[in-house]
Protein backbone atom coordinates (compact mmCIF):
# COMPACT_ATOMS: atom_id res chain seq x y z
CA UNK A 1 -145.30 61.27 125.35
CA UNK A 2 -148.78 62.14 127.02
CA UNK A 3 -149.83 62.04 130.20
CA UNK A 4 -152.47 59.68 130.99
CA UNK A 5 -155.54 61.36 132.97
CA UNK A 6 -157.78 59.02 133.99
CA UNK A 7 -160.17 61.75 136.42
CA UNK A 8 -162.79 62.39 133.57
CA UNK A 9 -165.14 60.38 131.34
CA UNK A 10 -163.28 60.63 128.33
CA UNK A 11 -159.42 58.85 129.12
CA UNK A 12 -156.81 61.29 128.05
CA UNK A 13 -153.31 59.87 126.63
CA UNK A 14 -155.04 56.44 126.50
CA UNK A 15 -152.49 53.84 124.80
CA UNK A 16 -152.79 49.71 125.66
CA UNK A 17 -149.77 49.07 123.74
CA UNK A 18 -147.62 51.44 126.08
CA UNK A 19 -148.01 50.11 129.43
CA UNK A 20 -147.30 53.93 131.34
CA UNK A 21 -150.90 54.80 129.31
CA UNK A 22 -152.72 52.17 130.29
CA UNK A 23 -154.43 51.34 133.25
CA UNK A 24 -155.45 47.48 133.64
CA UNK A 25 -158.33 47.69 136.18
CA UNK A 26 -160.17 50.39 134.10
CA UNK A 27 -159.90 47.97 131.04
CA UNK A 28 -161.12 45.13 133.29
CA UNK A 29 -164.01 46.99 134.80
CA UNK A 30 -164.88 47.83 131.08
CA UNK A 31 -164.68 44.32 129.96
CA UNK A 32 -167.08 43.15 133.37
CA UNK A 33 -169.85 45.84 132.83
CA UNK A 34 -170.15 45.58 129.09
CA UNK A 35 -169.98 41.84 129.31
CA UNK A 36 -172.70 41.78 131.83
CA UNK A 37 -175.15 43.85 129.73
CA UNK A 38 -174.45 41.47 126.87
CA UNK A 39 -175.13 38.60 127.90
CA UNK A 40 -178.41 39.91 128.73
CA UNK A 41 -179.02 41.19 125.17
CA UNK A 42 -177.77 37.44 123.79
CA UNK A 43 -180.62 36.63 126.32
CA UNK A 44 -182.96 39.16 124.63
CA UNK A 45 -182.01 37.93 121.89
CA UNK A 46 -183.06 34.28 122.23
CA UNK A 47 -185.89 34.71 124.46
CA UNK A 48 -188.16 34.31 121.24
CA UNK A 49 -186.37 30.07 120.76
CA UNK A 50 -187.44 29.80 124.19
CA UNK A 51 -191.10 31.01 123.57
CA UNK A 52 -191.89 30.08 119.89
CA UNK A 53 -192.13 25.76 120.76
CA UNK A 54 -194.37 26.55 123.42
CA UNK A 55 -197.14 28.84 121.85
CA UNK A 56 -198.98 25.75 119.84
CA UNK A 57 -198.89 24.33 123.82
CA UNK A 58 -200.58 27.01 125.28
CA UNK A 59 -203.32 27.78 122.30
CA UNK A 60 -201.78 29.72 119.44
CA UNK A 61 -202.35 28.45 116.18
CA UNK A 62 -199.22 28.96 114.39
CA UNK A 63 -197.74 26.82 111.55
CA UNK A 64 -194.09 25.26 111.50
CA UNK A 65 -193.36 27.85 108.89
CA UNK A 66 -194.66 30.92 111.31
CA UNK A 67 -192.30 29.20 113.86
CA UNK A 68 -189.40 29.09 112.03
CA UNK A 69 -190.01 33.12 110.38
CA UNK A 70 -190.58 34.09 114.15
CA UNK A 71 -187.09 32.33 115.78
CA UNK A 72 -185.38 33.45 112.14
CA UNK A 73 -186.82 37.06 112.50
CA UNK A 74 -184.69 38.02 115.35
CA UNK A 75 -181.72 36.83 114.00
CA UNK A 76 -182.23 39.02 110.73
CA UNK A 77 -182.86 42.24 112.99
CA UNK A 78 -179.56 41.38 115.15
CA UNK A 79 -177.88 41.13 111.76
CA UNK A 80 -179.28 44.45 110.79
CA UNK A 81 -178.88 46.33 114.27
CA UNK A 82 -175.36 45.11 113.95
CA UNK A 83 -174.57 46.74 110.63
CA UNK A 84 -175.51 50.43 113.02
CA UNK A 85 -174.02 49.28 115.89
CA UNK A 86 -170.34 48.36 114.02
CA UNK A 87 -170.32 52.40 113.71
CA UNK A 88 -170.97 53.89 117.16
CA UNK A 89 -168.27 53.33 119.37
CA UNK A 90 -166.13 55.96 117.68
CA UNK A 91 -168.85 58.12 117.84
CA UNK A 92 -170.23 58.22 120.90
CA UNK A 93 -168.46 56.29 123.24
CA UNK A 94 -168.30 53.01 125.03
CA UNK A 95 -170.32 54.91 128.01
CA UNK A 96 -173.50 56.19 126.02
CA UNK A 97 -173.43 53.13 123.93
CA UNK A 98 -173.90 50.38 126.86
CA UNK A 99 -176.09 52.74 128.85
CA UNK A 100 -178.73 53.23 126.15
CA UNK A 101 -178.32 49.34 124.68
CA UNK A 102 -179.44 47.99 128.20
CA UNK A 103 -181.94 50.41 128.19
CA UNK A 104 -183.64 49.63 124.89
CA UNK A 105 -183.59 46.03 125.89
CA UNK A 106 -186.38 46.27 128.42
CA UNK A 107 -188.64 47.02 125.42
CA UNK A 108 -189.01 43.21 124.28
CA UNK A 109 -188.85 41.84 127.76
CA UNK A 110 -192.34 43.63 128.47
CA UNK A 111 -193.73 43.37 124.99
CA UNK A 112 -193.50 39.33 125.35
CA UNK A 113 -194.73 39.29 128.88
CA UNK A 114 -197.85 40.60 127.68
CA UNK A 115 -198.23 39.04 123.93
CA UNK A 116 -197.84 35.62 125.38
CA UNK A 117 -201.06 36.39 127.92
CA UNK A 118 -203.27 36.53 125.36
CA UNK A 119 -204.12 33.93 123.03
CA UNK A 120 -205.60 36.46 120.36
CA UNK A 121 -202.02 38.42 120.17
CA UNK A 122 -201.79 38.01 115.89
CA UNK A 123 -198.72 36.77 114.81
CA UNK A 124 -197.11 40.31 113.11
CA UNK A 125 -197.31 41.30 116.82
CA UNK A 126 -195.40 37.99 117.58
CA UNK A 127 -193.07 39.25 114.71
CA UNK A 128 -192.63 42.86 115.93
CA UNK A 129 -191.28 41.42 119.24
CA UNK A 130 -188.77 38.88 118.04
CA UNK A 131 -187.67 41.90 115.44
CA UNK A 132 -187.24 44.29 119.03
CA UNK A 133 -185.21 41.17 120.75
CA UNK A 134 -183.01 41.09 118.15
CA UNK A 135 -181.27 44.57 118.99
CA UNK A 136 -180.08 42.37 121.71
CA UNK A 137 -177.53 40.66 119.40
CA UNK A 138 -176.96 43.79 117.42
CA UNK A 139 -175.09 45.42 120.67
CA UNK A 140 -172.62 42.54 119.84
CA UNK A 141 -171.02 44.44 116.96
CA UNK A 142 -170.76 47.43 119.12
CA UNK A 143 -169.35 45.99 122.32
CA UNK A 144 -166.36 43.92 121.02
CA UNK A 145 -164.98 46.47 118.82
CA UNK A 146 -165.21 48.77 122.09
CA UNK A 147 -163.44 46.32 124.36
CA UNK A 148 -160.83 46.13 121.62
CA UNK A 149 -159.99 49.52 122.27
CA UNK A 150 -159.24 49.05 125.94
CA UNK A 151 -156.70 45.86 125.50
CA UNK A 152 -153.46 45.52 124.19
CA UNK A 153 -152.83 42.97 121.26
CA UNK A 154 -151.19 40.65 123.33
CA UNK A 155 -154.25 40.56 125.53
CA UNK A 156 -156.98 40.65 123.06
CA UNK A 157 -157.70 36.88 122.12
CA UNK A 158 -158.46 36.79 126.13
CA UNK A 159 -160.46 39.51 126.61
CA UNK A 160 -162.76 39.10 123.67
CA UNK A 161 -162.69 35.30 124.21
CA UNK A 162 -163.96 36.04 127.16
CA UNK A 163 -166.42 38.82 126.58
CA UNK A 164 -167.64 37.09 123.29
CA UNK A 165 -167.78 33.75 125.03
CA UNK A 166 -169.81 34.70 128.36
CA UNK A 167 -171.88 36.80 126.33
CA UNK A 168 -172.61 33.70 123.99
CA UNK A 169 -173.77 32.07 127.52
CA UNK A 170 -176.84 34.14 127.21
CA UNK A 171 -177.91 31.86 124.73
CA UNK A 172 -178.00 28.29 126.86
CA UNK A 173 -178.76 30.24 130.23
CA UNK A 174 -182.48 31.28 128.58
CA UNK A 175 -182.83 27.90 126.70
CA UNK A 176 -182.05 26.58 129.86
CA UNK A 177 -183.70 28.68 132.62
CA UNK A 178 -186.92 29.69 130.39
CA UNK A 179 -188.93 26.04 131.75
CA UNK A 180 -187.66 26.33 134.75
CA UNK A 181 -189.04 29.91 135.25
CA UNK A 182 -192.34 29.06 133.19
CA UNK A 183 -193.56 26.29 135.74
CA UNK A 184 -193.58 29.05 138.55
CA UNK A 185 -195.47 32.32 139.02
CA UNK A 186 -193.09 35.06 140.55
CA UNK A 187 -194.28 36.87 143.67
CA UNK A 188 -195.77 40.02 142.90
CA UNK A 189 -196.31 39.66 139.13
CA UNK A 190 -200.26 39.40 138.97
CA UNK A 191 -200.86 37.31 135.48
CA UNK A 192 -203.03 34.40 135.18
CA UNK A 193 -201.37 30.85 134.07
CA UNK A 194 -201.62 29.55 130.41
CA UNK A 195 -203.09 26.28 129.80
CA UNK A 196 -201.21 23.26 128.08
CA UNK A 197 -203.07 21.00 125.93
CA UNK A 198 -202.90 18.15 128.31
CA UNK A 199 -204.33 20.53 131.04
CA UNK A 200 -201.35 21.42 132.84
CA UNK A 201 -200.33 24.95 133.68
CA UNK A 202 -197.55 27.31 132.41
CA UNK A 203 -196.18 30.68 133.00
CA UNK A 204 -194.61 31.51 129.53
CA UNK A 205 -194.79 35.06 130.66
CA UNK A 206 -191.96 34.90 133.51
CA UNK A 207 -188.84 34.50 132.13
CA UNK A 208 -189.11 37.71 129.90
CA UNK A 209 -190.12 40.00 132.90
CA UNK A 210 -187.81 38.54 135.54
CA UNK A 211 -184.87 39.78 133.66
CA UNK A 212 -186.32 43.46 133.67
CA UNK A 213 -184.54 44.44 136.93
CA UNK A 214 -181.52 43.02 135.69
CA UNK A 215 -181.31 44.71 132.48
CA UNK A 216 -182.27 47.90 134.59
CA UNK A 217 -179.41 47.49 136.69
CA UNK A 218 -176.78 47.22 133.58
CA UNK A 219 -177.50 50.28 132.58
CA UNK A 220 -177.03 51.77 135.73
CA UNK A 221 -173.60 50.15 135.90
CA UNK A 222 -172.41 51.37 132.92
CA UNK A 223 -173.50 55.39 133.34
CA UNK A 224 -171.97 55.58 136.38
CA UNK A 225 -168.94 53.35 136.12
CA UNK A 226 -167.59 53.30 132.21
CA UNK A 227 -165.14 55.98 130.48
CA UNK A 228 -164.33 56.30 126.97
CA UNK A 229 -161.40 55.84 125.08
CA UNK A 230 -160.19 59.03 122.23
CA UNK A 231 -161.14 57.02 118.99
CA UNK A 232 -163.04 58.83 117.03
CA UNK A 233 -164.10 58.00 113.52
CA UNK A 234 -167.07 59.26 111.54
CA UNK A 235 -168.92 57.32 109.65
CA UNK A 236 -167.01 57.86 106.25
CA UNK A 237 -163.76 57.12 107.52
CA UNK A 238 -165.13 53.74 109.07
CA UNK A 239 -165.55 52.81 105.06
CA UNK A 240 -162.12 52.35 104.53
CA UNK A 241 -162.10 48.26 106.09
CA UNK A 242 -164.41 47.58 102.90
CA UNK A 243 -160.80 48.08 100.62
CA UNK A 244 -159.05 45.35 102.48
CA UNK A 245 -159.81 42.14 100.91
CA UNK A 246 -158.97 40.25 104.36
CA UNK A 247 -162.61 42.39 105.24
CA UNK A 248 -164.12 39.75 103.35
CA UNK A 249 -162.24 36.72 103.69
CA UNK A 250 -162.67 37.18 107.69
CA UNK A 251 -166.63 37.26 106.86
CA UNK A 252 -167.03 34.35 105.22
CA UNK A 253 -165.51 32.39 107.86
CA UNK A 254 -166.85 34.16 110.16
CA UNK A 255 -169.99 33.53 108.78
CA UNK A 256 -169.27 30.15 108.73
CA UNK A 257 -168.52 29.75 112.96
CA UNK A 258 -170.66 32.18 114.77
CA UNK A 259 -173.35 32.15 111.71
CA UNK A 260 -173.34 28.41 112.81
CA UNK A 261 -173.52 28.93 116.56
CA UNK A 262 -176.34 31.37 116.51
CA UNK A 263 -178.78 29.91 113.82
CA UNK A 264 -178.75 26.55 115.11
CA UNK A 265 -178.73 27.41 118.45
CA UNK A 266 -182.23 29.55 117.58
CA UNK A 267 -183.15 26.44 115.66
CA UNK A 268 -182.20 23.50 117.55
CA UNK A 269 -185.31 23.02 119.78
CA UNK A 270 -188.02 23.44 116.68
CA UNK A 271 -185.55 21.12 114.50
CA UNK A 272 -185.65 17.97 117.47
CA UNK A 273 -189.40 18.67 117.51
CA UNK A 274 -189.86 18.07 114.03
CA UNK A 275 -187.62 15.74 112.92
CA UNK A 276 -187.62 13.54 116.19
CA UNK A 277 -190.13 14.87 118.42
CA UNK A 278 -194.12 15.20 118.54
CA UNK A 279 -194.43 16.99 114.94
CA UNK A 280 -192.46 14.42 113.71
CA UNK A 281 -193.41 11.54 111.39
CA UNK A 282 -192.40 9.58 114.04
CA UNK A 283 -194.87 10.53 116.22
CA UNK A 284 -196.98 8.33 113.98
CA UNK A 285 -195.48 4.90 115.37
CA UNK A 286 -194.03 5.74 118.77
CA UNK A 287 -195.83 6.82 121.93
CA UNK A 288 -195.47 10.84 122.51
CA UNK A 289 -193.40 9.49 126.23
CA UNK A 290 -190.46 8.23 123.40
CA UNK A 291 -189.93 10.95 121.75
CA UNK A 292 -187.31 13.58 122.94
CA UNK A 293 -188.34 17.37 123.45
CA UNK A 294 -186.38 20.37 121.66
CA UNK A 295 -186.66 22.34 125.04
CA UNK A 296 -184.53 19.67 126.88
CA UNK A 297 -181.81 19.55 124.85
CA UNK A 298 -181.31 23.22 123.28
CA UNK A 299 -179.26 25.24 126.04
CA UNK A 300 -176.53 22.41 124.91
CA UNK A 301 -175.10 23.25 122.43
CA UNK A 302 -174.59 26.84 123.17
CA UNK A 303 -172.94 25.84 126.28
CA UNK A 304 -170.94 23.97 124.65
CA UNK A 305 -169.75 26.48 122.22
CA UNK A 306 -170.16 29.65 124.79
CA UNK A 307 -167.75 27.71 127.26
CA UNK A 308 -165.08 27.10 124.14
CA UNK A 309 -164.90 30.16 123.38
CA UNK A 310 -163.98 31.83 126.13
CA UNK A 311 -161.34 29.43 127.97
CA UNK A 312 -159.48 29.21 124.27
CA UNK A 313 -158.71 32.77 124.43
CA UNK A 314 -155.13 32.49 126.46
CA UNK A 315 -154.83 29.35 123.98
CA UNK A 316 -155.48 32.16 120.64
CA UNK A 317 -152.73 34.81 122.89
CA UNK A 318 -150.23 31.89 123.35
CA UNK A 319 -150.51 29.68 119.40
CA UNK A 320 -152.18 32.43 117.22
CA UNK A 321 -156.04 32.20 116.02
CA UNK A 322 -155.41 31.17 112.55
CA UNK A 323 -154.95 27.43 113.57
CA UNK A 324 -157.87 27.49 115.64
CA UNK A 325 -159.64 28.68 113.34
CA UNK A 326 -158.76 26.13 110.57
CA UNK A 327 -159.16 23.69 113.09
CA UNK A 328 -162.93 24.63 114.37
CA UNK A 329 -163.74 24.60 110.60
CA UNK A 330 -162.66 21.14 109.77
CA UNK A 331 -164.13 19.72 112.78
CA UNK A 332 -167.44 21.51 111.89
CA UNK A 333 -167.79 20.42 108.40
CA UNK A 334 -167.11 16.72 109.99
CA UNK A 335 -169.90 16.87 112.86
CA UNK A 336 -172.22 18.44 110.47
CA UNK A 337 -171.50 15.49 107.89
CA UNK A 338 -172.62 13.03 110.24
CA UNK A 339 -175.15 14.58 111.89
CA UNK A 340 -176.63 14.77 108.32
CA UNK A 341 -176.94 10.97 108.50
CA UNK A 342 -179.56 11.21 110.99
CA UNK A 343 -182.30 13.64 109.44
CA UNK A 344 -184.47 10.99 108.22
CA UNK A 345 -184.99 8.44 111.45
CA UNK A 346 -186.85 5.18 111.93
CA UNK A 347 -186.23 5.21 115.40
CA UNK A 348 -186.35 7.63 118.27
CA UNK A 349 -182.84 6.41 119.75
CA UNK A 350 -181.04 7.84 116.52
CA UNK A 351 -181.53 10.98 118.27
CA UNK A 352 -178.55 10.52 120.31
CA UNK A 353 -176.36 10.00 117.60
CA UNK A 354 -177.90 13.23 115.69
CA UNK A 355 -177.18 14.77 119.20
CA UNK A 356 -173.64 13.42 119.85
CA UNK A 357 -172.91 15.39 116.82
CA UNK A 358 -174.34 18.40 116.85
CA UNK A 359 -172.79 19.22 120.39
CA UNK A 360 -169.57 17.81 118.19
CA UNK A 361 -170.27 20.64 115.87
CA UNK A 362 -171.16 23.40 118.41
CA UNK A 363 -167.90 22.44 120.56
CA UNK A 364 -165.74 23.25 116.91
CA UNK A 365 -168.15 26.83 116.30
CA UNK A 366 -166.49 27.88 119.98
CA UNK A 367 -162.94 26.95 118.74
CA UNK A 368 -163.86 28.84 115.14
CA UNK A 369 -164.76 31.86 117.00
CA UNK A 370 -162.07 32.01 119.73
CA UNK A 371 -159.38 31.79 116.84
CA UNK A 372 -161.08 34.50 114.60
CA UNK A 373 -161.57 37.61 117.25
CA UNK A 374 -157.49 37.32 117.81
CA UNK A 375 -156.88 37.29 114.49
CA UNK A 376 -158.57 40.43 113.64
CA UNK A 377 -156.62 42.60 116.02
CA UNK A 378 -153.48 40.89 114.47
CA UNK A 379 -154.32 41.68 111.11
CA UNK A 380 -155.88 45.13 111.20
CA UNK A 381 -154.68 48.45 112.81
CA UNK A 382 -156.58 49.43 116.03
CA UNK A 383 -159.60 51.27 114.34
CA UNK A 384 -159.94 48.91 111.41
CA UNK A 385 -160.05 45.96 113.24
CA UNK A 386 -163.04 47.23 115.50
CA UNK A 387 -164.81 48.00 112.64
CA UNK A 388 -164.12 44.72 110.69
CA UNK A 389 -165.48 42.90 114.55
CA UNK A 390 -168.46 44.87 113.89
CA UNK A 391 -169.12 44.02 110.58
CA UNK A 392 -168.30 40.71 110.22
CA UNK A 393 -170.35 40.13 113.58
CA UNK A 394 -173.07 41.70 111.89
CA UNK A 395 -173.33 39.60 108.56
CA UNK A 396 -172.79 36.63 111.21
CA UNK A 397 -175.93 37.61 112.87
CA UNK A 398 -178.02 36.89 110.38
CA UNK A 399 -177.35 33.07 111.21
CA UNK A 400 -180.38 32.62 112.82
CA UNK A 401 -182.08 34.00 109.74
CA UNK A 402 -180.48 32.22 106.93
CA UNK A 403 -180.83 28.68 108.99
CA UNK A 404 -184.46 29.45 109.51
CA UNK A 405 -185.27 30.20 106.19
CA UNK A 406 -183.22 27.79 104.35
CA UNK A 407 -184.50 24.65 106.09
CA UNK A 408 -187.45 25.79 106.09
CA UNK A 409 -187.53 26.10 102.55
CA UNK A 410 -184.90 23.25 101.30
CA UNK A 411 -185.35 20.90 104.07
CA UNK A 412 -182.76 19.85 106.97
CA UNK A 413 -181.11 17.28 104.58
CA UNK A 414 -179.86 19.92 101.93
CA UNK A 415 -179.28 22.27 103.93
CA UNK A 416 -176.85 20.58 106.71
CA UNK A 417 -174.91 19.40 103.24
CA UNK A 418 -174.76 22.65 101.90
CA UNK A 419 -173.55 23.74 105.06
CA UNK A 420 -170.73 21.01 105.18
CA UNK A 421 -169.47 22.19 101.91
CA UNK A 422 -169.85 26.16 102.97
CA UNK A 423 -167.56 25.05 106.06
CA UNK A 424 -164.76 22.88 103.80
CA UNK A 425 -164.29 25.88 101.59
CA UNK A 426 -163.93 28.10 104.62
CA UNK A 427 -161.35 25.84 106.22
CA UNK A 428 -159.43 26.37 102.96
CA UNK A 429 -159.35 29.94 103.10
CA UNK A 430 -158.06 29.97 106.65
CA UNK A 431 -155.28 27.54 105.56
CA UNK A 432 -154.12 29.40 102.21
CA UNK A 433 -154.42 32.90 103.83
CA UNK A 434 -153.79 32.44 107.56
CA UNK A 435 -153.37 29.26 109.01
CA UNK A 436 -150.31 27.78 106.62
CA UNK A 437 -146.59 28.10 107.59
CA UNK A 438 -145.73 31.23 105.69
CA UNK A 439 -149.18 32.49 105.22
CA UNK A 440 -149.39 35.76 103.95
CA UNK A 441 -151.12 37.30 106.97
CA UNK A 442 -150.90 35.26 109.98
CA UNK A 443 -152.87 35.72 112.96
């Protein structure tokens, strides 16, 4: 058996499942500093939903269609970013990869502080940025497979619950923080106000460049403080997951929870706005006071589904993540049935119903995606499964994307029942392959 040397960067007779090669508080310090530094790229990456219903405001002229194609355009880079990110921890280390990721995130944070400054800023520019924030939820296909390699199997449904899940947070903490931090100007940062429509003033500007420090201080973390672990894989031997046909089952239903989280949750505020709120044909017959805002309610549902996600990892360790899977699918297909009811309103107050269920629906996405990252250690060897995280992560990604798009091109009715079909037939696979007594790969 091999010694195991901790002293230098690269760990030396590393082994999780073997408790005499493993050391716990150099996995745990892992799991902190990479979780840290994504959460602020899941904030990089949603710092354009946070922006994009506030530009009209503060006099850019952009149509619903530009508004959608500039929250969706982030979420097809992520889902791109991801598909080169899924192959790098083998091949240069968990070290390298989180130092230069929290690096390349400062890049968007400055590029929006400036674009939103200036009314004239064309909309490709607008485009170019949210494409840059995007590589904020491409690290996500690079990280978990990483962290994988640190755990045992017994222990991997709770540290990727929790890594996945606080990461996920960076979604509702910009939604949530962004008007808060655009209604003051921060000490030192010399840039002018924007002007609302009603006269008011706005700093849209300060919630991309107060995060620069942070970001900053990630990467400093993670040079001086990470190791790597002796996987190494090119990239032709990182193939082999595509042969597997549970590769593909696992990205469907993948698709179907985390695809859910993240394009609704990029979504969510432009959707209330134009279906309930001011751009609404509502806005026609009630007073502007009586209609909800899609900035109020957004950080919700990612909460919601953030918080799930990472407290139902012991829960995936203790019952498996095949039933929690089936289960988050089932419950999604039913939330996004009724919500459904409630695209076409007569009155303002069916918003809380439409509401009620969508945070219904985001609550089951948290359950879906707790239950899938322990299966995937289960069912793959070591190196497989990190590269089936990665890759299912990445098609994932593209949620933002493919919600954008479609209901901006269907309409919210046909797509929300397309999507409660696309979630039925997902909660069948999970039962047939995974979930069932007897299944023929449980996880």
């Amino acid at each position: 058996m091999t010694t195991l040397d901790t002293s230098g960067r690269v760990l030396k007779g590393w082994n999780p499942e073997n408790p005499d090669q493993w050391d716990s508080k150099i996995a745990w310090r892992t799991l902190v500093i990479s979780t840290y530094s994504l959460f602020i790229g899941f904030v990089t990456w949603y710092l354009v939903s946070a922006i994009a219903p506030q530009l009209n405001e503060i006099g850019f002229h952009f149509s619903k269609g530009q508004l959608y194609w500039l929250s969706s355009a982030s979420g097809l880079s992520a889902g791109c970013s991801r598909l080169v990110f899924m192959f790098l921890p083998p091949m240069i280390g968990t070290r390298k990869m989180v130092t230069i990721s929290s690096l390349i995130l400062v890049l968007p944070m400055v590029g929006w502080f400036f674009a939103v400054l200036n009314t004239a800023t064309p909309f490709w520019w607008m485009l170019v940025l949210s494409i840059a924030g995007g590589v904020g939820g491409g690290i996500f296909s690079g990280y978990m497979p990483s962290t994988g390699y640190f755990f045992p199997k017994a222990k991997s449904g709770t540290a990727l619950g929790l890594q996945a899940g606080i990461g996920n947070f960076g979604v509702s903490f910009i939604q949530l923080i962004a008007p808060l931090l655009m209604g003051v100007s921060l000490w030192g940062v010399k840039a002018s106000p924007q002007i609302k429509s009603d006269g008011s003033q706005i700093f849209v500007h300060t919630p991309a460049i107060v995060m620069v420090p942070w970001t900053l201080l990630a990467a400093v973390l993670a040079w001086a403080f990470l190791k790597d672990v002796p996987v190494k894989a090119n990239f032709r031997q990182q193939m082999d997951i595509f042969g597997n046909k549970n590769t593909w089952i696992m990205t469907l239903i993948y698709l179907a929870t985390f695809g859910a989280f993240s394009g609704f949750a990029a979504q969510f505020a432009l959707m209330v706005n134009n279906i309930y709120g001011t751009s609404s044909p509502l806005a026609d017959s009630f007073a502007a006071s009586d209609l909800p805002k899609g900035a109020t309610f957004a950080f919700l549902g990612p909460l919601i589904s953030a918080g799930v996600r990472a407290a139902w990892g012991p829960l995936c360790d203790k019952f498996g993540g095949a039933i929690w899977t089936f289960i988050g699918l089932v419950g999604m297909a039913i939330s996004t049935a009724v919500a459904a009811l409630f695209l076409n309103p007569t009155d303002p107050k069916q918003f809380w119903w439409f509401l009620g269920a969508m945070l219904v629906m985001f609550f089951f996405t948290g359950l879906g995606n707790a239950g899938t990252f322990k299966q995937m250690p289960m069912i793959f060897d070591r190196r497989q499964a990190g590269g089936v995280i990665g890759w299912t992560a990445a098609i994932a990604a593209f949620g933002p994307f493919v919600v954008g798009v479609l209901v901006s091109a269907l309409g919210p009715s046909a797509f929300f029942w397309g999507c409660v079909v696309f979630f039925a037939v997902c909660a069948v696979l999970a039962w047939v392959f995974y979930a069932r007594p007897k299944a023929p790969f449980p996880g």
